[in-house]
Protein backbone atom coordinates (compact mmCIF):
# COMPACT_ATOMS: atom_id res chain seq x y z
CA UNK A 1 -35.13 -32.82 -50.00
CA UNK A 2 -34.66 -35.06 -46.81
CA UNK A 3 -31.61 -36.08 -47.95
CA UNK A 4 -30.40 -33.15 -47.79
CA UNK A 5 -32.03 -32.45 -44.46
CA UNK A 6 -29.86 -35.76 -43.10
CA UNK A 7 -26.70 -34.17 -44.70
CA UNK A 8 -27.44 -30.86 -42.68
CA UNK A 9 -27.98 -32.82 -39.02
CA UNK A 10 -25.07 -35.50 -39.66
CA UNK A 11 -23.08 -31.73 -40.56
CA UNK A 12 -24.11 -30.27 -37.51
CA UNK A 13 -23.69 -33.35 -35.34
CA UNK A 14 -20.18 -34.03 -36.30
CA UNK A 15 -19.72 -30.31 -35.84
CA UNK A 16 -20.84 -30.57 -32.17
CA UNK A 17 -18.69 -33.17 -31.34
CA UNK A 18 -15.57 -31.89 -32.45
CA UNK A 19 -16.36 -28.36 -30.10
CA UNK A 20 -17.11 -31.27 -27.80
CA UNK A 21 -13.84 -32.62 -28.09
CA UNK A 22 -12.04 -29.56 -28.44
CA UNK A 23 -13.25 -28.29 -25.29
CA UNK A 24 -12.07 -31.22 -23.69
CA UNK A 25 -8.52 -31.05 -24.87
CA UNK A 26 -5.74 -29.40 -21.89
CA UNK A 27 -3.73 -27.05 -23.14
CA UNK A 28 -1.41 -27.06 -26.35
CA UNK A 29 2.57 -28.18 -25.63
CA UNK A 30 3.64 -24.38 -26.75
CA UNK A 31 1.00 -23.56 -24.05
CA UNK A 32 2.77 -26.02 -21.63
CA UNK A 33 6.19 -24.63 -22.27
CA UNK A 34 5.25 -20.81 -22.00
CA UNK A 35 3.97 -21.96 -18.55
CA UNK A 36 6.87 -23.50 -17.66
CA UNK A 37 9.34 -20.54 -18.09
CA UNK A 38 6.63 -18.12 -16.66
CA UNK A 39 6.29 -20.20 -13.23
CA UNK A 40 10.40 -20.32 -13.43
CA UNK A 41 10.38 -16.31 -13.51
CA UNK A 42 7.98 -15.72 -10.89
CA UNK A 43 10.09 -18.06 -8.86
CA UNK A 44 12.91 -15.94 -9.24
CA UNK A 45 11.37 -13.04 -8.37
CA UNK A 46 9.52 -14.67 -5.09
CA UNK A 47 6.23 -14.20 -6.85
CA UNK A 48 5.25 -17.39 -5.21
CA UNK A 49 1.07 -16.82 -5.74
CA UNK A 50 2.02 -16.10 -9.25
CA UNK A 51 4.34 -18.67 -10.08
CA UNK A 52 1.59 -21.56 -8.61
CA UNK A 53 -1.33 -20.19 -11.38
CA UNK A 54 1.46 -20.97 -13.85
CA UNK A 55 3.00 -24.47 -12.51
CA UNK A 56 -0.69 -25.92 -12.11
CA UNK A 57 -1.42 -25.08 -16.03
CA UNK A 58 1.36 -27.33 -17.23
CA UNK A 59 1.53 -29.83 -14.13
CA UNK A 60 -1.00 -31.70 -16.08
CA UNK A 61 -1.01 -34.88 -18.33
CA UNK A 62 -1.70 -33.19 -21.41
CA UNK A 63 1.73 -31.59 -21.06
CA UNK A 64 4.89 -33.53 -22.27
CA UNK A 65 6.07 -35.70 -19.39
CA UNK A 66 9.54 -34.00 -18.26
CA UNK A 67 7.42 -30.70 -18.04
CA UNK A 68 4.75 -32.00 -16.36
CA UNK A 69 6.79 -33.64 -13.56
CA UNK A 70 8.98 -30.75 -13.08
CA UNK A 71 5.96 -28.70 -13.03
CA UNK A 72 4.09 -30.87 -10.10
CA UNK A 73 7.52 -30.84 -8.09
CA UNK A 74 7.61 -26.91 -8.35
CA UNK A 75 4.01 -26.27 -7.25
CA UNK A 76 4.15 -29.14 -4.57
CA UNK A 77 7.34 -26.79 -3.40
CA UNK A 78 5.61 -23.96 -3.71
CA UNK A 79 2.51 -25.25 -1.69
CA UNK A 80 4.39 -25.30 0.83
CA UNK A 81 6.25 -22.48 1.34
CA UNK A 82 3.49 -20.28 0.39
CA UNK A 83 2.93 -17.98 3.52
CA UNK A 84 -0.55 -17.46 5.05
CA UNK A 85 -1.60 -14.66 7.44
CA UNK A 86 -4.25 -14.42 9.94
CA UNK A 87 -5.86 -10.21 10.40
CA UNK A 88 -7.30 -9.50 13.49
CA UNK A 89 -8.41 -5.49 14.49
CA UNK A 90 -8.53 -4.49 18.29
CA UNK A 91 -8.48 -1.17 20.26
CA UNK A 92 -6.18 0.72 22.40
CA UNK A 93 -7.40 -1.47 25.15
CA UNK A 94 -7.04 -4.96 23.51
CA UNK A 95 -10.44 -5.57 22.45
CA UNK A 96 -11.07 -7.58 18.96
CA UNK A 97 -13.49 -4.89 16.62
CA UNK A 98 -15.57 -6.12 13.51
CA UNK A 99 -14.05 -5.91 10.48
CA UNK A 100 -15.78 -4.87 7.61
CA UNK A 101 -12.53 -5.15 4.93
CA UNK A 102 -9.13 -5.47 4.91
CA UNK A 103 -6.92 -4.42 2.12
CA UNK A 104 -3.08 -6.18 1.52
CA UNK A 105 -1.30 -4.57 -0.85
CA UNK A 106 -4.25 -2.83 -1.77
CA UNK A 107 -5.86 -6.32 -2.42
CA UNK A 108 -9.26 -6.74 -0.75
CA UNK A 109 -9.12 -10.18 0.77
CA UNK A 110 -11.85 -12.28 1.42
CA UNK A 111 -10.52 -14.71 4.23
CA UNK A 112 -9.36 -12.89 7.24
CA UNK A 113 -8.61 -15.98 9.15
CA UNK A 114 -6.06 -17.68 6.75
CA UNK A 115 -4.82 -15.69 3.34
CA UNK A 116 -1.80 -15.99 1.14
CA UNK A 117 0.71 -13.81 0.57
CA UNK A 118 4.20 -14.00 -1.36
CA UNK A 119 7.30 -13.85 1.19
CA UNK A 120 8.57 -10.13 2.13
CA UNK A 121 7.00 -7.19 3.39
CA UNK A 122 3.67 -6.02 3.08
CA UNK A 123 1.08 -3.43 4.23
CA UNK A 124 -2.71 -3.95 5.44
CA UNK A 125 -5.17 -1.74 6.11
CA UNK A 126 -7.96 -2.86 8.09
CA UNK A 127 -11.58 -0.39 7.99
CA UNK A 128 -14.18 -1.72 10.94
CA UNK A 129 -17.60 -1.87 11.36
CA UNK A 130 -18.00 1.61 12.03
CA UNK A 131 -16.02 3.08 9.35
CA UNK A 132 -12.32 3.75 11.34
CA UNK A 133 -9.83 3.29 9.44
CA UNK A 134 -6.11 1.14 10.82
CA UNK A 135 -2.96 -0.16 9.26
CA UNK A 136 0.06 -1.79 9.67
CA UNK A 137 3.23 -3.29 8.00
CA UNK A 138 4.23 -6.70 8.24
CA UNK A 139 7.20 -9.32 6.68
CA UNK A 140 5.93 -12.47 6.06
CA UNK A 141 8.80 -15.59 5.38
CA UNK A 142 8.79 -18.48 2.90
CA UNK A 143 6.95 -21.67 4.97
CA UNK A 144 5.21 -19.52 7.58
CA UNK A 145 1.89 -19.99 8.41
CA UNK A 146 -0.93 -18.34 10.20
CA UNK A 147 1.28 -15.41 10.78
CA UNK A 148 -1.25 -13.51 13.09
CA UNK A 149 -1.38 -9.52 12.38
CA UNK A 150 -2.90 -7.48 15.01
CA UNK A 151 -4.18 -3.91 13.32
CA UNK A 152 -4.86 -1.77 16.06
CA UNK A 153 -8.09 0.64 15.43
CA UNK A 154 -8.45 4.22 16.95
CA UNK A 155 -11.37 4.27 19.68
CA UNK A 156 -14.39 6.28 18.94
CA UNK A 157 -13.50 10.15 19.64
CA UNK A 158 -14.77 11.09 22.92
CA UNK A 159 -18.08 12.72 23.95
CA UNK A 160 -18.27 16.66 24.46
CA UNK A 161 -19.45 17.62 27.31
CA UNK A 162 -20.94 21.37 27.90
CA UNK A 163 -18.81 23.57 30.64
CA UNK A 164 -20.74 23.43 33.85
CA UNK A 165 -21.96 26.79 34.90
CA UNK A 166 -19.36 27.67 37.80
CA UNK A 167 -16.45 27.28 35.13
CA UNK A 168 -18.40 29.31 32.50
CA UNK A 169 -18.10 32.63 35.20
CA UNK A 170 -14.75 34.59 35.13
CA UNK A 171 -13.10 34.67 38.60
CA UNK A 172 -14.23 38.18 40.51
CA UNK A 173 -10.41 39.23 40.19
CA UNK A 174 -7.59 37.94 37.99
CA UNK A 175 -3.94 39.77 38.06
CA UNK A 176 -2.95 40.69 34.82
CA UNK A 177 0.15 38.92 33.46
CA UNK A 178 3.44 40.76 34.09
CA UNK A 179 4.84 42.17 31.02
CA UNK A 180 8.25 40.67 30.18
CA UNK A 181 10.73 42.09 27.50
CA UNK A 182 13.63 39.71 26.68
CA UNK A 183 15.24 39.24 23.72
CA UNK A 184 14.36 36.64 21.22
CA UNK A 185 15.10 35.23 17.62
CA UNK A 186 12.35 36.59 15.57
CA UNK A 187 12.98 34.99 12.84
CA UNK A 188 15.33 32.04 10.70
CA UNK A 189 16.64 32.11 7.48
CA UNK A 190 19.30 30.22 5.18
CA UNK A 191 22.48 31.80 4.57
CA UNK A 192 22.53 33.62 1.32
CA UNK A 193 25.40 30.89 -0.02
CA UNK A 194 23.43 28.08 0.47
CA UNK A 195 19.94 29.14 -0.44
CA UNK A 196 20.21 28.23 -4.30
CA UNK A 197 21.81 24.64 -2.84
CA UNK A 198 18.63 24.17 -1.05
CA UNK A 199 16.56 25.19 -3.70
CA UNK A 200 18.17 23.06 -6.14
CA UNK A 201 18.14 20.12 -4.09
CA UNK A 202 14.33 20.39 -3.45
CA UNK A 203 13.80 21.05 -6.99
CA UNK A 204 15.66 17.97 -7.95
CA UNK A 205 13.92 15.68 -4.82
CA UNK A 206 10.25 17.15 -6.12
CA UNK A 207 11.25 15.82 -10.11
CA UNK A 208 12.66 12.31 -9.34
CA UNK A 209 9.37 11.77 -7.15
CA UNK A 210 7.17 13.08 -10.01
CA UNK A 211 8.98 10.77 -12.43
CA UNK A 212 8.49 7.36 -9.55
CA UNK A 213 4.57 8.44 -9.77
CA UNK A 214 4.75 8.15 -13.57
CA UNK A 215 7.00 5.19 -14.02
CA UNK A 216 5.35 3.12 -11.31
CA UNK A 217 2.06 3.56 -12.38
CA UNK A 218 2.97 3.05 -16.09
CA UNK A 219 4.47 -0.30 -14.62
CA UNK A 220 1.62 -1.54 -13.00
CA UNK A 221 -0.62 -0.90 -15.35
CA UNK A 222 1.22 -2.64 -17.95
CA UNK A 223 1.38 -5.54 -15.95
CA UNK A 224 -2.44 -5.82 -15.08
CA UNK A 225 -2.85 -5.48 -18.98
CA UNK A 226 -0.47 -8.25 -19.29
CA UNK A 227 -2.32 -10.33 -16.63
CA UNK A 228 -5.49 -9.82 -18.18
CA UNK A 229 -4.37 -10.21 -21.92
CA UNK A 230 -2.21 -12.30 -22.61
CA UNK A 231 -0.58 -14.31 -19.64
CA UNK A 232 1.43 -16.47 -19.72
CA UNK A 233 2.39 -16.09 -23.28
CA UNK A 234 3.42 -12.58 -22.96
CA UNK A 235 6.23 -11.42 -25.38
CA UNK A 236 9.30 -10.73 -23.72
CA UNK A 237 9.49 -7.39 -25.13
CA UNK A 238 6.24 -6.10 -23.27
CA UNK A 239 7.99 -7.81 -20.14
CA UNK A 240 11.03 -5.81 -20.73
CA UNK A 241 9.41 -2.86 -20.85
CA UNK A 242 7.14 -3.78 -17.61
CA UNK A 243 10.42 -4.48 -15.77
CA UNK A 244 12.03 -1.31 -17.17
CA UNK A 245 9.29 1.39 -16.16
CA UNK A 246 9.94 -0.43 -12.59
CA UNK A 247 13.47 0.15 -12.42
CA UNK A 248 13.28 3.86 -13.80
CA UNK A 249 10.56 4.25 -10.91
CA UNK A 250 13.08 2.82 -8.38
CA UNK A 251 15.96 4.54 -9.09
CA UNK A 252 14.23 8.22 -9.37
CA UNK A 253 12.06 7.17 -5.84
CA UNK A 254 16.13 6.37 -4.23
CA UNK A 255 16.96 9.62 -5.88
CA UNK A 256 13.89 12.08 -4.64
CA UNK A 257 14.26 10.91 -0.97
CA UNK A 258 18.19 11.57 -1.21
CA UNK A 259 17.22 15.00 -3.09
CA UNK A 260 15.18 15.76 -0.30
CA UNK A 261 17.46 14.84 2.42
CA UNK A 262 19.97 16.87 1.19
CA UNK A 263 17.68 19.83 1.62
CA UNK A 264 16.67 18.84 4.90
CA UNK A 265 20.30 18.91 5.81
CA UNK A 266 21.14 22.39 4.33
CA UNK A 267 18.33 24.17 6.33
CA UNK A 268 19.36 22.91 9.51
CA UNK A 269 23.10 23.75 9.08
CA UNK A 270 23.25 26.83 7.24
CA UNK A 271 20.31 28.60 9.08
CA UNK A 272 20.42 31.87 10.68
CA UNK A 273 18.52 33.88 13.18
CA UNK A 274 17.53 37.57 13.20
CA UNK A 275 17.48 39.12 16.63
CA UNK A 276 15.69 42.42 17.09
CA UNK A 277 18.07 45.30 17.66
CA UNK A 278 18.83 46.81 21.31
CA UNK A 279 16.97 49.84 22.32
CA UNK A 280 19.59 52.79 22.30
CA UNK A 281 20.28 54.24 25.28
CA UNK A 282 18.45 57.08 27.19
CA UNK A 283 20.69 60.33 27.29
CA UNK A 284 21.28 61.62 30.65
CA UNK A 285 20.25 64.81 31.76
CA UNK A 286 17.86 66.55 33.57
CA UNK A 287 13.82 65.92 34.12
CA UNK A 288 12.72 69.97 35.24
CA UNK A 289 9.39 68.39 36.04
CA UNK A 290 10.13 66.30 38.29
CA UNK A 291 13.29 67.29 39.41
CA UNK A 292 14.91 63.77 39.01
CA UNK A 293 18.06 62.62 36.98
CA UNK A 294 17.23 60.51 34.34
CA UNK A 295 19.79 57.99 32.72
């Protein structure tokens, strides 16, 4: 019976140190490789917070030595080119206002004072203390740092006051308006010939914009499923398919604003304007009652 027992710890004590061990061990030199080409394609596509996860997984001893060292060189690189921005909120008048969050990208940040950001263009939106809401755009380059973005917030709406009581009395005597009769457009519509133009092009503009909501947000959320499943050893088919629901997005979002330019364009040159008809003349003749002539 206790040997048994002794076979049972020495089991479970050889078991503990191999989790030990196991735990200890970097990453695998498939994992090292898959790293390696991810970081590369993030590079590419100036993904450069994305590509520096990657490069520090397989800049690491564990990895085969040419890998590693290309790795290191990449993410030292990468380090350094990396742009950071500085958010700051003020008013109309210049004044810095608390900040209570700022959004890039629709990323909430957490250091308004220095925060990273991949090179090209970007939006943040700034909410304050109080709740008021501000945003801006801003284009950020590879190797800048501390670009400083100034959100301006709109001041607190003003205070009502109530009319004093000398404005609240109507004057003793006002004129009434004269009465003037002119003759004005009352009213603008396409030309018959280029109504179903319009209304083709609008149709057209209000599909492809449908179809850049759907594709985009199929896009994204494949890659945030990607990101949280299975990066970086993604298959390149489910990349594909990321990268194509982006393009189809693109292309019908160039397509819908075109669409709806062209409609834009066929109101404004084929419109026309209704004018009320003249009054027809009085006949002349005679007024007995009065004894005048009337024309």
């Amino acid at each position: 019976m206790s040997v048994s027992r002794g076979l049972v710890s020495m089991a479970a004590l050889l078991t503990l140190c191999l989790a030990a061990q196991t735990s200890r061990a970097g990453p695998s030199k498939a994992e090292c490789v898959a790293a390696h080409e991810t970081g590369q394609r993030m590079l590419k596509a100036e993904k450069l917070r994305k590509a520096l996860r990657y490069l520090n997984q397989c800049a690491v001893d564990e990895c085969p030595a040419l890998l590693s060292k290309e790795c290191a060189a990449w993410r030292d690189a990468v380090s350094a080119d990396l742009p950071t921005v500085s958010v700051r909120a003020i008013v109309s008048d210049g004044t810095s206002v608390e900040m209570r969050t700022v959004l890039i990208d629709g990323e909430l940040v957490e250091s308004f004072d220095s925060h990273a950001v991949d090179p090209g263009q970007h939006t943040v939106i700034v909410t304050s203390g109080d709740g008021r809401l501000g945003s801006t755009l801003f284009a950020a380059k590879r190797g800048a740092r501390g670009i400083p973005v100034v959100v301006q917030i709109p001041g607190p709406p003003p205070i009502a006051r109530p009319p004093s009581a000398s404005a609240a009395q109507p004057p003793a005597f006002q004129q009434p308006p004269k009465k003037v009769i002119e003759y004005v457009p009352v009213g603008t519509r396409i030309a018959p010939s280029a109504a179903p133009y319009a209304w083709g092009f609008a149709a057209t503009g209000v599909a492809a914009l449908a179809t850049f909501a759907w594709f985009g947000l199929a896009g994204r959320s494949k890659e945030r499923d990607m990101d949280r499943d299975c990066a970086p050893f993604c298959a390149q088919s489910e990349l594909d398919a990321m990268h194509r629901d982006y393009v189809v997005a693109d292309i019908s979002l160039g397509i819908g604003v075109a669409a709806l330019g062209a409609t834009v364009w066929i109101i404004h040159a084929y419109r026309e304007q209704d004018r009320p008809a003249a009054p027809a003349p009085q006949a002349a003749g005679f007024d007995l009652r009065g004894m005048r002539l009337v024309f």
